[in-house]
N, C-alpha and C. Protein backbone atom coordinates (compact mmCIF):
# COMPACT_ATOMS: atom_id res chain seq x y z
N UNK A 1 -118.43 -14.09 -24.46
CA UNK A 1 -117.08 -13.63 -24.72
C UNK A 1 -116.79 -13.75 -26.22
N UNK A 2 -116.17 -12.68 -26.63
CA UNK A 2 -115.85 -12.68 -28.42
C UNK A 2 -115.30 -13.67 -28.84
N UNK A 3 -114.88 -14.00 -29.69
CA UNK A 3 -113.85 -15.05 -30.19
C UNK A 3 -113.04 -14.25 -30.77
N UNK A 4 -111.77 -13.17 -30.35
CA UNK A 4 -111.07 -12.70 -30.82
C UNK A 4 -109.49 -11.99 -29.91
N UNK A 5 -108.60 -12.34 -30.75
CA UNK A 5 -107.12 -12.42 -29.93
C UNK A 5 -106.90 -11.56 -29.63
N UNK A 6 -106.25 -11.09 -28.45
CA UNK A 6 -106.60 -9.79 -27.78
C UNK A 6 -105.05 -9.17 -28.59
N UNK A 7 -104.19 -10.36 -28.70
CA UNK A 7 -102.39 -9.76 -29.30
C UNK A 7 -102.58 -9.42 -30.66
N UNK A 8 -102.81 -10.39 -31.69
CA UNK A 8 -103.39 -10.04 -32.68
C UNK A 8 -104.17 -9.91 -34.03
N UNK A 9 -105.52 -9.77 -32.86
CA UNK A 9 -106.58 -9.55 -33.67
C UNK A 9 -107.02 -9.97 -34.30
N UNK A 10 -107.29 -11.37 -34.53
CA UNK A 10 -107.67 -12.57 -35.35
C UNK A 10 -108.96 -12.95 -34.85
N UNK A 11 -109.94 -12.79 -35.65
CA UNK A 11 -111.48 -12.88 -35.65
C UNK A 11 -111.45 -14.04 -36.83
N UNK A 12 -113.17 -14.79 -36.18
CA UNK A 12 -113.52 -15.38 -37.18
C UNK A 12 -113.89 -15.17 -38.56
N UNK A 13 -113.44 -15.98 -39.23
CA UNK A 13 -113.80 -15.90 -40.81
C UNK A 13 -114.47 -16.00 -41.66
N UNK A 14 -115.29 -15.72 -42.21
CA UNK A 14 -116.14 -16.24 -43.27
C UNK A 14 -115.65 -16.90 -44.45
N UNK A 15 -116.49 -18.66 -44.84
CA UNK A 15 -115.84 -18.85 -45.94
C UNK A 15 -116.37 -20.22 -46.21
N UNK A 16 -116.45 -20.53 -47.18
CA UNK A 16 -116.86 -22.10 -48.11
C UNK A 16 -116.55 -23.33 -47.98
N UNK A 17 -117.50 -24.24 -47.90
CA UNK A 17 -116.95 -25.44 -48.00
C UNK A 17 -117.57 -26.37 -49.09
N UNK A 18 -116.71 -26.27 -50.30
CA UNK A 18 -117.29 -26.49 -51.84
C UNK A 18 -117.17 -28.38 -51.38
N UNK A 19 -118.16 -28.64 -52.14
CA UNK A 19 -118.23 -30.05 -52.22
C UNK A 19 -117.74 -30.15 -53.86
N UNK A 20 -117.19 -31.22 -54.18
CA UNK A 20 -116.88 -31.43 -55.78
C UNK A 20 -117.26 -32.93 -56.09
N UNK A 21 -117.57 -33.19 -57.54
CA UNK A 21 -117.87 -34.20 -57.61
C UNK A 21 -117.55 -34.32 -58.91
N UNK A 22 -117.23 -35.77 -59.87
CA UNK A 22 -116.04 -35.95 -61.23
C UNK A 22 -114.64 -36.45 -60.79
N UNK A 23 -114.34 -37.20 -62.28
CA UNK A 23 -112.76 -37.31 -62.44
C UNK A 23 -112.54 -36.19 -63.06
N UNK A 24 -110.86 -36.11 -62.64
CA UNK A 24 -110.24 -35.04 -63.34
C UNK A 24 -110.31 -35.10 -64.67
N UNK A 25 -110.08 -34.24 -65.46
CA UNK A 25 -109.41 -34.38 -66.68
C UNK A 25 -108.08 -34.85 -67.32
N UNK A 26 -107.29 -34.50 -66.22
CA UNK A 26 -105.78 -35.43 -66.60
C UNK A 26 -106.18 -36.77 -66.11
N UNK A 27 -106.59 -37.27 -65.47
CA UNK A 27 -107.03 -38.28 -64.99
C UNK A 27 -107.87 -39.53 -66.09
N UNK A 28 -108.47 -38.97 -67.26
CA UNK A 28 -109.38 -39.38 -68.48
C UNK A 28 -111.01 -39.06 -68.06
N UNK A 29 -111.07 -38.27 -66.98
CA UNK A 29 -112.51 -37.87 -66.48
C UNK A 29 -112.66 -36.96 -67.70
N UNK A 30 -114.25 -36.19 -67.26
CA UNK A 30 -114.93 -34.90 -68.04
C UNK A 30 -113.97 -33.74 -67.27
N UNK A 31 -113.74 -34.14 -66.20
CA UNK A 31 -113.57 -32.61 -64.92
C UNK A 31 -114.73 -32.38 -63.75
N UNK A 32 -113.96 -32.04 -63.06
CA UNK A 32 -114.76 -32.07 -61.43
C UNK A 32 -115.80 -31.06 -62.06
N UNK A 33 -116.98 -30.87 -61.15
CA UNK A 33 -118.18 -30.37 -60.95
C UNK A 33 -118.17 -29.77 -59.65
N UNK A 34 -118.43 -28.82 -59.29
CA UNK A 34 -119.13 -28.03 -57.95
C UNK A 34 -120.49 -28.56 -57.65
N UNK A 35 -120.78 -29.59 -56.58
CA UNK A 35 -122.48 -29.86 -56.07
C UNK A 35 -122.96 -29.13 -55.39
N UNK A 36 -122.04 -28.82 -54.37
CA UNK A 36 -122.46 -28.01 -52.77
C UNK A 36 -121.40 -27.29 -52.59
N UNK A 37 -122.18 -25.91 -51.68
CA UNK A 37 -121.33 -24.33 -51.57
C UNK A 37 -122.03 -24.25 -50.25
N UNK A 38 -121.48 -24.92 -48.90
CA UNK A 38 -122.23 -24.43 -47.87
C UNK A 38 -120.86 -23.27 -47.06
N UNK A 39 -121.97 -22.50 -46.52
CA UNK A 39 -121.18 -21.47 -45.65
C UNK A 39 -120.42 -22.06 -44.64
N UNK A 40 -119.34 -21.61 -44.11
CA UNK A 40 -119.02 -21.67 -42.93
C UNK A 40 -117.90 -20.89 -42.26
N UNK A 41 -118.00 -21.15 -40.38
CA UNK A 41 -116.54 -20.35 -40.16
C UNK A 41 -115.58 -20.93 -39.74
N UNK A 42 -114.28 -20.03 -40.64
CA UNK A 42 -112.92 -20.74 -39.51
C UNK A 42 -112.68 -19.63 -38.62
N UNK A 43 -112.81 -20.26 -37.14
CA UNK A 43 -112.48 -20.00 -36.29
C UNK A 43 -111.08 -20.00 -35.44
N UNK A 44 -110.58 -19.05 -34.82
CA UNK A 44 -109.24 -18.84 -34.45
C UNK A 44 -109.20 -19.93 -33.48
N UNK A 45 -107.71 -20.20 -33.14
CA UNK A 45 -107.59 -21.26 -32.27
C UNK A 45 -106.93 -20.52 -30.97
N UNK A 46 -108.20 -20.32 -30.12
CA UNK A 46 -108.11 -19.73 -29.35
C UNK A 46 -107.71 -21.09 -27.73
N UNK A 47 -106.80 -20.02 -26.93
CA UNK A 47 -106.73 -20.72 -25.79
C UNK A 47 -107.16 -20.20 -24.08
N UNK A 48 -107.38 -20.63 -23.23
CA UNK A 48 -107.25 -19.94 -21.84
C UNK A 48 -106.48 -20.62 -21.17
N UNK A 49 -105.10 -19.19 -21.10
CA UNK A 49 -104.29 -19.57 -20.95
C UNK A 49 -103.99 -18.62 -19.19
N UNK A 50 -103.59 -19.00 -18.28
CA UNK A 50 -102.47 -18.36 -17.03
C UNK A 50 -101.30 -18.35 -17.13
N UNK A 51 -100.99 -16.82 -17.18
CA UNK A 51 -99.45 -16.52 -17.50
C UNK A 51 -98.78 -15.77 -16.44
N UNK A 52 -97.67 -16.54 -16.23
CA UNK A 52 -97.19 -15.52 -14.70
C UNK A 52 -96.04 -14.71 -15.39
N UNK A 53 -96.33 -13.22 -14.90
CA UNK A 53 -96.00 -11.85 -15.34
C UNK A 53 -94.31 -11.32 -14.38
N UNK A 54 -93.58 -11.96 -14.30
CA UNK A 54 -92.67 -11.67 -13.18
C UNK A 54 -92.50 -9.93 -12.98
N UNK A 55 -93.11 -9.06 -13.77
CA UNK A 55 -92.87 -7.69 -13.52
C UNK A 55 -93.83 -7.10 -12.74
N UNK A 56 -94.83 -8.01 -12.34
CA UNK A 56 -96.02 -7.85 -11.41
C UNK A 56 -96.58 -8.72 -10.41
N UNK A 57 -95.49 -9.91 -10.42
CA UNK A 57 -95.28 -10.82 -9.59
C UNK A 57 -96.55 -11.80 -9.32
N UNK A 58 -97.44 -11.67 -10.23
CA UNK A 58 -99.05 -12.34 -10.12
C UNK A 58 -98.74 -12.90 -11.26
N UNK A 59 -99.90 -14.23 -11.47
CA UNK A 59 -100.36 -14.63 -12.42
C UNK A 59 -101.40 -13.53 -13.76
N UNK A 60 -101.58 -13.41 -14.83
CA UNK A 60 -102.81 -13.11 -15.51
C UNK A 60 -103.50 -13.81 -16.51
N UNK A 61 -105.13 -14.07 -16.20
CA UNK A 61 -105.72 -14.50 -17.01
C UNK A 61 -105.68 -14.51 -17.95
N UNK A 62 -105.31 -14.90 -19.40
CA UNK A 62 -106.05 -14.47 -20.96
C UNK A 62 -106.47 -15.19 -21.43
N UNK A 63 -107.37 -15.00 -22.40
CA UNK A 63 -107.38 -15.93 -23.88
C UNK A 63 -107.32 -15.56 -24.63
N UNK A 64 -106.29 -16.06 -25.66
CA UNK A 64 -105.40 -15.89 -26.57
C UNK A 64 -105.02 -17.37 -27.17
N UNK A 65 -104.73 -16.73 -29.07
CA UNK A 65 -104.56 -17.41 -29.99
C UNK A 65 -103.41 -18.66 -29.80
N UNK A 66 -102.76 -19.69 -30.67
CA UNK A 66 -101.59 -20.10 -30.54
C UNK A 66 -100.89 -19.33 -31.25
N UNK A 67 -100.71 -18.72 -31.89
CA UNK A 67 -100.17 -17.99 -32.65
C UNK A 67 -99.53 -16.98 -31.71
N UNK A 68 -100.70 -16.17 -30.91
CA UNK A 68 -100.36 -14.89 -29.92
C UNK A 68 -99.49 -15.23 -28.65
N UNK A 69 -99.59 -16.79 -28.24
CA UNK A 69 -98.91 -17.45 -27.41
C UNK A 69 -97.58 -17.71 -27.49
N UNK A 70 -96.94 -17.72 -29.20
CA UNK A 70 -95.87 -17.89 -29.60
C UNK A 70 -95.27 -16.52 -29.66
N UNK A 71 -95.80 -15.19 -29.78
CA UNK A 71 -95.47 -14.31 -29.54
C UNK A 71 -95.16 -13.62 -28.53
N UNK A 72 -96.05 -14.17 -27.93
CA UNK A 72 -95.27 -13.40 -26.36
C UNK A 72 -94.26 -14.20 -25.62
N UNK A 73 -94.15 -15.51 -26.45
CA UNK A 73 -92.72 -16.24 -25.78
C UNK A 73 -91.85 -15.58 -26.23
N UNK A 74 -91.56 -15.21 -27.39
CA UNK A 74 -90.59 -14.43 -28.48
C UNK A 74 -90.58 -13.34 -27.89
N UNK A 75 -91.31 -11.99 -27.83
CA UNK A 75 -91.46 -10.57 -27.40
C UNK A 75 -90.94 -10.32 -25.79
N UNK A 76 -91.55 -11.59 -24.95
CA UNK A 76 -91.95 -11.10 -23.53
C UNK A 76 -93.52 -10.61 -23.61
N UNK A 77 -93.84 -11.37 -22.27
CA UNK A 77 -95.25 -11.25 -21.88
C UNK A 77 -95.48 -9.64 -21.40
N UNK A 78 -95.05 -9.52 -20.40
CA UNK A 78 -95.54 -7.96 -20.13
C UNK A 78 -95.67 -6.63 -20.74
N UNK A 79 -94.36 -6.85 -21.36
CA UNK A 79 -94.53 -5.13 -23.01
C UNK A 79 -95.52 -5.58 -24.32
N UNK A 80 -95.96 -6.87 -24.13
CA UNK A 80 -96.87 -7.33 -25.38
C UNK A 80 -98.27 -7.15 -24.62
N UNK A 81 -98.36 -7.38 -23.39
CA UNK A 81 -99.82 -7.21 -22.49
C UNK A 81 -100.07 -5.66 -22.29
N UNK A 82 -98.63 -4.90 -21.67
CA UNK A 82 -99.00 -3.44 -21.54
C UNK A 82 -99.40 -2.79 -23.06
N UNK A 83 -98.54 -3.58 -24.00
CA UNK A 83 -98.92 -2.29 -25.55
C UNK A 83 -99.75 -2.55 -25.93
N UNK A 84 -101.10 -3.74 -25.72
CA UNK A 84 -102.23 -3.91 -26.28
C UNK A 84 -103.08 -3.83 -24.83
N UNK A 85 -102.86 -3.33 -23.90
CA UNK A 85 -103.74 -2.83 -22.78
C UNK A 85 -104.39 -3.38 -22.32
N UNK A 86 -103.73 -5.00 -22.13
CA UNK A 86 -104.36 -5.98 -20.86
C UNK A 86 -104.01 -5.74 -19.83
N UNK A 87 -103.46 -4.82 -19.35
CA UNK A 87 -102.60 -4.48 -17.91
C UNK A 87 -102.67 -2.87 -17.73
């Protein structure tokens, strides 16, 4: 299964995790140094969640972001599920 929000659209990221090493310069250091540049991803914070749909009187499966979760409290679940075509 993808890792991506079905509301909206939040895929994983590509991106750095710089290691540094030094005192600052305001500090009375030389200034930080870059040692290590390893890759990595941030990943969405995805959930599986059961949401009961009262316009269809069932529960529906998803997984979905926290973010997308806060949205369909705000919007309503069912016109946010029908306009992105989980239903």
């Amino acid at each position: 299964m993808s890792r991506i929000c079905p509301i909206h659209g939040i895929r994983p990221a590509k991106g750095r995790r710089i290691i540094r090493k030094g005192k600052a310069k305001k500090k009375g250091g030389i200034g930080l140094h870059t040692t290590g540049n390893t890759p990595r991803l941030f990943l969405p914070n995805l959930r599986k969640k059961s949401i009961f749909v009262p316009e269809l009187g069932r529960k529906v499966k998803i997984r979905v972001s926290a973010k997308g979760l806060k949205t369909m409290m705000k919007r309503g679940v069912f016109p946010l599920l029908k306009e992105n075509g989980l239903i």
